[in-house]
N, C-alpha and C. Protein backbone atom coordinates (compact mmCIF):
# COMPACT_ATOMS: atom_id res chain seq x y z
N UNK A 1 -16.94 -22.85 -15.67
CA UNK A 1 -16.24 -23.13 -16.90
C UNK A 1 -15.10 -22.12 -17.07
N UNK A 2 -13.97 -22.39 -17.18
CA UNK A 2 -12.35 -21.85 -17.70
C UNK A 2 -12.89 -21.01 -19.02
N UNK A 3 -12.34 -19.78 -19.22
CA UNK A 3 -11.97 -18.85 -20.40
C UNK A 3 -11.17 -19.71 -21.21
N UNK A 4 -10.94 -19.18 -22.10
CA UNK A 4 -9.85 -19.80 -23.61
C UNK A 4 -8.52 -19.91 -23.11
N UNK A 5 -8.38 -18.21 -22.51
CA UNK A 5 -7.08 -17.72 -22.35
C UNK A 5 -6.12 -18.22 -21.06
N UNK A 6 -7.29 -19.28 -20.30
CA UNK A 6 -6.95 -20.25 -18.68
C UNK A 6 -6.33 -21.31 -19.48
N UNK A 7 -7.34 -22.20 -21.12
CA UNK A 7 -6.90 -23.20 -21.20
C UNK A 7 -5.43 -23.24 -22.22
N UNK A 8 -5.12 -22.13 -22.59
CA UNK A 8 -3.84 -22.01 -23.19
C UNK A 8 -2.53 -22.10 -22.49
N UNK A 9 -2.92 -20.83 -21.12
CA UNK A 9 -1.68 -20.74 -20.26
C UNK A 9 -1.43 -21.54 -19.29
N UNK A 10 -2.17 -22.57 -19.05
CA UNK A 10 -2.06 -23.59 -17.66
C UNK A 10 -1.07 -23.43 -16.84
N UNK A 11 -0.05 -23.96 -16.48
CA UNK A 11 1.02 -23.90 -15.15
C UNK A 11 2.13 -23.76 -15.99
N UNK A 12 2.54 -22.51 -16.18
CA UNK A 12 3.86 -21.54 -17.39
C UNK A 12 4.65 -21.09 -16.34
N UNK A 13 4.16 -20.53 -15.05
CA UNK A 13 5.28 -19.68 -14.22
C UNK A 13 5.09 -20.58 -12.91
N UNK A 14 6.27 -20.81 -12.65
CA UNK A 14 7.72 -20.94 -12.95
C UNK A 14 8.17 -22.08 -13.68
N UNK A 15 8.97 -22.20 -14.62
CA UNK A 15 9.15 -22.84 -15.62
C UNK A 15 9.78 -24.40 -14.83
N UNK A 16 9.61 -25.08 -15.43
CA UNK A 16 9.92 -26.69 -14.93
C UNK A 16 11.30 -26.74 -15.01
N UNK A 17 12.02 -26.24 -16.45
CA UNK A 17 13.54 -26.23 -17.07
C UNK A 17 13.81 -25.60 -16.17
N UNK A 18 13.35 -23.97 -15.52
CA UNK A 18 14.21 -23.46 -14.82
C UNK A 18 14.12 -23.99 -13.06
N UNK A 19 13.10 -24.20 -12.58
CA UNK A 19 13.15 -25.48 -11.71
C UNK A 19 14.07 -26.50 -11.67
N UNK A 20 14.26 -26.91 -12.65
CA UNK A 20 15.18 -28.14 -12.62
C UNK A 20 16.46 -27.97 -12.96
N UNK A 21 17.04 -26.51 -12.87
CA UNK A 21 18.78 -26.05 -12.54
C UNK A 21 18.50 -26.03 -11.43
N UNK A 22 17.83 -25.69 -10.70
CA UNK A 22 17.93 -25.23 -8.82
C UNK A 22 17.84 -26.69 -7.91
N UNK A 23 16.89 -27.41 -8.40
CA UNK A 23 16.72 -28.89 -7.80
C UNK A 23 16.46 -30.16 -9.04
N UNK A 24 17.76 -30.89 -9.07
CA UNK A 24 17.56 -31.70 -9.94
C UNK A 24 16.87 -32.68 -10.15
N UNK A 25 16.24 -33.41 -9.83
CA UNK A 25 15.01 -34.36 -9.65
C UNK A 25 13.57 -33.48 -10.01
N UNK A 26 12.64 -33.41 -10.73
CA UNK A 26 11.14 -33.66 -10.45
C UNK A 26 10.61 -34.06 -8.90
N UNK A 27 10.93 -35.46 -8.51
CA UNK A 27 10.42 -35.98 -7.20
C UNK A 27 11.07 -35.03 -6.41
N UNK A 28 11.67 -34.49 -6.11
CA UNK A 28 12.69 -34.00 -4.95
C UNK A 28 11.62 -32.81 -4.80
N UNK A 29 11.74 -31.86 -6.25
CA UNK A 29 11.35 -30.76 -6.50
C UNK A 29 9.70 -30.90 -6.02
N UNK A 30 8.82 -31.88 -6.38
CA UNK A 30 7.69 -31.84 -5.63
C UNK A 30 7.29 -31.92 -4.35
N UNK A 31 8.50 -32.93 -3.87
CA UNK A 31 8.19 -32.90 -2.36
C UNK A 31 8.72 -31.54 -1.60
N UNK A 32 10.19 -30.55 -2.18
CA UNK A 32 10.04 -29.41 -1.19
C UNK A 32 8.73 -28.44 -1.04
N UNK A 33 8.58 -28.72 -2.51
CA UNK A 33 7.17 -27.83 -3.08
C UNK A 33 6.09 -27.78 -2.14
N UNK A 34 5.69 -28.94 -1.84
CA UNK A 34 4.63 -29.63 -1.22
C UNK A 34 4.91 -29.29 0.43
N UNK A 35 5.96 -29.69 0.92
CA UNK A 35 6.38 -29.18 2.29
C UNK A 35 6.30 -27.11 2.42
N UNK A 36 6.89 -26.73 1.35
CA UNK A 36 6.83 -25.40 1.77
C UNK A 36 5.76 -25.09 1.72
N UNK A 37 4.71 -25.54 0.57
CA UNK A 37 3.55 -24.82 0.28
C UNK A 37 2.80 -25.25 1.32
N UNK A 38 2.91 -25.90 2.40
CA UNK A 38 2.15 -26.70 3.40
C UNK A 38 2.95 -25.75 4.56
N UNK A 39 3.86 -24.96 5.31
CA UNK A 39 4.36 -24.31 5.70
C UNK A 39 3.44 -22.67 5.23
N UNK A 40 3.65 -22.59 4.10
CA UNK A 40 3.20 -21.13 3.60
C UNK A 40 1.68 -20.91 4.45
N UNK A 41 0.80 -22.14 3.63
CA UNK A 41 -0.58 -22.49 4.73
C UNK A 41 -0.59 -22.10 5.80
N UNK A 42 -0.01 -22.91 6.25
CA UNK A 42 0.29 -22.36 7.78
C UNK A 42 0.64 -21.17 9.00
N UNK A 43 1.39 -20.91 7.96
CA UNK A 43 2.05 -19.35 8.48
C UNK A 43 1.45 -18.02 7.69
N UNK A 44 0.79 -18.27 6.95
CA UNK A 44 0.21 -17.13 6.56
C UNK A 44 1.31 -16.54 5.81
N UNK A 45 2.16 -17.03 5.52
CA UNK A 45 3.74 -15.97 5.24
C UNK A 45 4.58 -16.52 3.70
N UNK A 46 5.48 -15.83 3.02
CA UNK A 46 5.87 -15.73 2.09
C UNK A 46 7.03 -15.16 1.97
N UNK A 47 7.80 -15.28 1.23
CA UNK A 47 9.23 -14.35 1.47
C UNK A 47 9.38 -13.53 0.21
N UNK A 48 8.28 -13.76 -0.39
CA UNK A 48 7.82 -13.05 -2.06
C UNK A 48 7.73 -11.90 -1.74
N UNK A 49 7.97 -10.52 -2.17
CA UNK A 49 7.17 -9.40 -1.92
C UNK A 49 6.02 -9.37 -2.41
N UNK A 50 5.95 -9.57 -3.96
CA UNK A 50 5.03 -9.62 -4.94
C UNK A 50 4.52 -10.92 -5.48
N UNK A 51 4.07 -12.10 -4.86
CA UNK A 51 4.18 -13.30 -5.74
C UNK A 51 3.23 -13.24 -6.55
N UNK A 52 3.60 -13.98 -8.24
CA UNK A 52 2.98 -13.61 -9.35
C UNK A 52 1.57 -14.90 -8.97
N UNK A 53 2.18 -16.02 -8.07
CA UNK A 53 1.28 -16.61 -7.77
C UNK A 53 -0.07 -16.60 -6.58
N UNK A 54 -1.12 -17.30 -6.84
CA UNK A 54 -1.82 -16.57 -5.57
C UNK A 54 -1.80 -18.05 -4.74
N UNK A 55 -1.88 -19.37 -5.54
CA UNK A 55 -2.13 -20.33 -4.37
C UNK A 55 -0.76 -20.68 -3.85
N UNK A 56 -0.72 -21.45 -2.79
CA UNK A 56 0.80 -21.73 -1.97
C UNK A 56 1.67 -22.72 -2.69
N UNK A 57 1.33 -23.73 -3.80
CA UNK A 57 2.13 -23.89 -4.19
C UNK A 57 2.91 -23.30 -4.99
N UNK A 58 2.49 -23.01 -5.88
CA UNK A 58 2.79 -21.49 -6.82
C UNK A 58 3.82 -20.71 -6.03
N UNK A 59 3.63 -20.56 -4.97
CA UNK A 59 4.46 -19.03 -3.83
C UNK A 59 5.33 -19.89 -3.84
N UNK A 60 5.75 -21.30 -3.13
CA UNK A 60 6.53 -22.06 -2.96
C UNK A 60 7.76 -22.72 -4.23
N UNK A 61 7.24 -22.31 -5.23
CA UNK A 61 7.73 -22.67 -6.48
C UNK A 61 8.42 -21.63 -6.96
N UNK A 62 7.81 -20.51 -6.61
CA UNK A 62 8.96 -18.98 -6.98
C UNK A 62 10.20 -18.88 -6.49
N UNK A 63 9.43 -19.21 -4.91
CA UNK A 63 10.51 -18.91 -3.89
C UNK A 63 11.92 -19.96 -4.17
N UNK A 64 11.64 -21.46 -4.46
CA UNK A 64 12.09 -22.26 -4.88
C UNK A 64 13.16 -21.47 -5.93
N UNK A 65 12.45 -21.26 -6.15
CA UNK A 65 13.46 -20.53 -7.98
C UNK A 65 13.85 -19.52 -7.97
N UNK A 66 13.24 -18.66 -7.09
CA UNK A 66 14.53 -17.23 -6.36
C UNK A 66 15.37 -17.55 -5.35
N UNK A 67 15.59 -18.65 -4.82
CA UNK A 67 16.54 -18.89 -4.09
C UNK A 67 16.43 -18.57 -2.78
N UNK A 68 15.00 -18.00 -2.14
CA UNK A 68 14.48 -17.76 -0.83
C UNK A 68 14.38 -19.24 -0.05
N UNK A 69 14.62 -20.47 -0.38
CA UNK A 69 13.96 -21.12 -0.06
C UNK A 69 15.13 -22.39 0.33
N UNK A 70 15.59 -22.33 0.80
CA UNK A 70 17.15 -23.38 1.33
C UNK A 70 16.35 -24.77 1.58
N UNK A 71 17.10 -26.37 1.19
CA UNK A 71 16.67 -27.36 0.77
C UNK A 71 17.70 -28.37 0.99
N UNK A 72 17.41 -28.87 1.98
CA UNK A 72 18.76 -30.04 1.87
C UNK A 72 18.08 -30.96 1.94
N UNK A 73 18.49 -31.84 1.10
CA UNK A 73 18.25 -33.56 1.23
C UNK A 73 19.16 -34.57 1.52
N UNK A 74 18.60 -35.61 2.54
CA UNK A 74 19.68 -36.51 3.12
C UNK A 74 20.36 -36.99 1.70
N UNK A 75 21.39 -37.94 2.32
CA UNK A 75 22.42 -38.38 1.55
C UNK A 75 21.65 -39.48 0.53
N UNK A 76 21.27 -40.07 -0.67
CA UNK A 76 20.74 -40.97 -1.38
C UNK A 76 21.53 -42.06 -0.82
N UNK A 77 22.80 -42.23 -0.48
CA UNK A 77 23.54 -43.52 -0.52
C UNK A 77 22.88 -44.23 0.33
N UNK A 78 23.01 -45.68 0.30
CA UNK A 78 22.85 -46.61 1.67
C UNK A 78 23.46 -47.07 2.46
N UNK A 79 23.73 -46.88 3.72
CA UNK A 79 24.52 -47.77 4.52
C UNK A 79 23.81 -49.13 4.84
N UNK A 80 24.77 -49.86 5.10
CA UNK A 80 24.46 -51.30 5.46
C UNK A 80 25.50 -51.73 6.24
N UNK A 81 25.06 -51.51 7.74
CA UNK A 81 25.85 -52.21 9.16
C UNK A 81 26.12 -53.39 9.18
N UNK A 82 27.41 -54.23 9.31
CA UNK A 82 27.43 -55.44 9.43
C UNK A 82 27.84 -55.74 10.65
């Protein structure tokens, strides 16, 4: 069973608003999330010195928002060959 003070603060750091100046989409923002924090797993590694978070998505979401964390996404447009 969760303390009081778990069910007040739920998922506060790193802020969503400030998330969403760095990568504009939600969807976008979950899927790098999800890829790095699946990377972090893996590698045992972090580019945090200190992360305030302990699980990998969390690490991945800082890093996201300190700017450790470079992100390109293909082009949205569609081509259509005729």
């Amino acid at each position: 069973m969760t303390n009081d003070k778990e069910k007040i603060d739920g998922m506060r750091y790193p802020s969503i608003d400030d998330l969403l100046k760095v990568i504009d989409s939600k969807y976008k923002l979950a899927y790098a999330a999800a890829k790095r924090a699946k990377i972090i797993e893996e590698e045992q590694y972090t580019s945090l010195e200190n992360p305030k978070c302990k699980k990998s998505i969390g690490q991945a979401l800082e890093e996201i928002l300190a700017g450790d964390t470079k992100i390109t996404f293909a082009d949205d447009k569609v081509v259509k060959n005729d």
